[in-house]
Protein backbone atom coordinates (compact mmCIF):
# COMPACT_ATOMS: atom_id res chain seq x y z
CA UNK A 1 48.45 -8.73 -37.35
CA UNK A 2 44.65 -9.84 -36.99
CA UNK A 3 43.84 -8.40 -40.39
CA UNK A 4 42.31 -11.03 -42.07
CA UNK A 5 41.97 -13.38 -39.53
CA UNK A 6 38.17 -12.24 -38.20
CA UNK A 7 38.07 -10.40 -35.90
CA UNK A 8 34.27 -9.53 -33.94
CA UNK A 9 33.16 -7.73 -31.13
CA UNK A 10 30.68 -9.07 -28.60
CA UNK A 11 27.98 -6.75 -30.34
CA UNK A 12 28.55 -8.33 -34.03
CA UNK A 13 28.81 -11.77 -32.59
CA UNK A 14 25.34 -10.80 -30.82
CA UNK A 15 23.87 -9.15 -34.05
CA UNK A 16 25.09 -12.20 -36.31
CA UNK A 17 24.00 -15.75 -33.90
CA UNK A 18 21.11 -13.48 -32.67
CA UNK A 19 22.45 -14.09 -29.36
CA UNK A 20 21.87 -11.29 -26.35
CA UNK A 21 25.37 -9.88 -25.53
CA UNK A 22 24.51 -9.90 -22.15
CA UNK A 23 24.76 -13.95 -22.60
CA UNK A 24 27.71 -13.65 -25.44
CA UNK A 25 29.85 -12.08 -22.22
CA UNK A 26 28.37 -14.55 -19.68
CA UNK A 27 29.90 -17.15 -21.71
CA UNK A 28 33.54 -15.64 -21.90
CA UNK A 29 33.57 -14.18 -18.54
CA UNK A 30 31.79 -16.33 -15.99
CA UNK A 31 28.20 -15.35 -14.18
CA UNK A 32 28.37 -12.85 -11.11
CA UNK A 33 27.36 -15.76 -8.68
CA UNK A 34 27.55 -19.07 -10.00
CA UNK A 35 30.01 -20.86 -12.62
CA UNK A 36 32.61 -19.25 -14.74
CA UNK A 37 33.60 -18.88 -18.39
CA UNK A 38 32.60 -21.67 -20.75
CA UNK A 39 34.91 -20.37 -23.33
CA UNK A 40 38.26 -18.68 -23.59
CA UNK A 41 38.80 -16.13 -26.11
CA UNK A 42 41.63 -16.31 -28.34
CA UNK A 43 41.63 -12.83 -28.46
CA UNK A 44 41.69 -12.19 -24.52
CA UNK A 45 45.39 -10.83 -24.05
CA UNK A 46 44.86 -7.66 -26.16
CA UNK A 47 44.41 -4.50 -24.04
CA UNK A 48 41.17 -5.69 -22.31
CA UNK A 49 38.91 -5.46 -25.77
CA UNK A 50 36.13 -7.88 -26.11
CA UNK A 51 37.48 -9.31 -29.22
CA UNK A 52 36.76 -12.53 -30.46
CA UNK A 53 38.22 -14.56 -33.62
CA UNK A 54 36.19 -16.48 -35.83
CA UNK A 55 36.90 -19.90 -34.07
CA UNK A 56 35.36 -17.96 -30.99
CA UNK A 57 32.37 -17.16 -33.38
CA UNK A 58 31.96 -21.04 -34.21
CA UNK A 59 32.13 -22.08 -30.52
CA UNK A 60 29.33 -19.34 -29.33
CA UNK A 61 26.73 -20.73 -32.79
CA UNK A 62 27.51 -24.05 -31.72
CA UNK A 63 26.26 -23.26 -28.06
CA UNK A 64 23.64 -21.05 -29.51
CA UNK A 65 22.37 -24.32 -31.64
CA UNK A 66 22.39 -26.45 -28.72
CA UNK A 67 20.58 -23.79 -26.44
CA UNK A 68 17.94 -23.47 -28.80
CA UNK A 69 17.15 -27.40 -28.89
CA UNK A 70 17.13 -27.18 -25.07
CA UNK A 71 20.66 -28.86 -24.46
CA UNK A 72 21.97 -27.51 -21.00
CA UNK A 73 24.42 -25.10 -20.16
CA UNK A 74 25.96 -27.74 -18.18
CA UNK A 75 26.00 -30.44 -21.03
CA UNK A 76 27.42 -26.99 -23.14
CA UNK A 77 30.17 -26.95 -20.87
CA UNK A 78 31.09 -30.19 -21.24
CA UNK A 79 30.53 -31.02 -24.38
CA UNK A 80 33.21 -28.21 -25.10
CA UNK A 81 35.81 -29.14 -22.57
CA UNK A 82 35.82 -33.01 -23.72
CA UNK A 83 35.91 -32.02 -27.53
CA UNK A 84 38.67 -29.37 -26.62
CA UNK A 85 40.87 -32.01 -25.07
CA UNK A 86 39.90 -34.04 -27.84
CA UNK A 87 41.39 -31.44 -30.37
């Protein structure tokens, strides 16, 4: 049923933004001691795997982009959470 719909690990998402997976699962699981996810995975009720859809691929270049220009996590955070209410 995801045939066709892109479907990428945590290590292609790395390989393709150029993003450390070590951040890529930060981002979608929360840090060990501090805040939690930024993101939600569309993909996150399907037997544990660290799957993520292409929309999931657009939100993690998007943060990506902003890291790189030196926009906060924080601002990240909220950015996403006001444009996903937006949505």
């Amino acid at each position: 049923a995801l045939l066709g719909h892109g479907v990428y690990s945590y290590t292609e998402a790395a390989r393709l933004l150029g993003v450390p997976r070590r951040k890529i699962s930060a981002w979608f699981r929360g840090w060990q001691r501090g805040a939690g996810p930024v993101f939600d995975r569309d993909y996150r009720d399907l037997t544990g795997a660290e799957l993520l859809s292409f929309l999931d691929l657009v939100d993690l270049s998007v943060a990506a982009s902003l890291r790189r220009r030196g926009v906060s996590m924080h601002s990240v955070r909220l950015l996403h959470a006001r444009l996903a209410a937006y949505w």
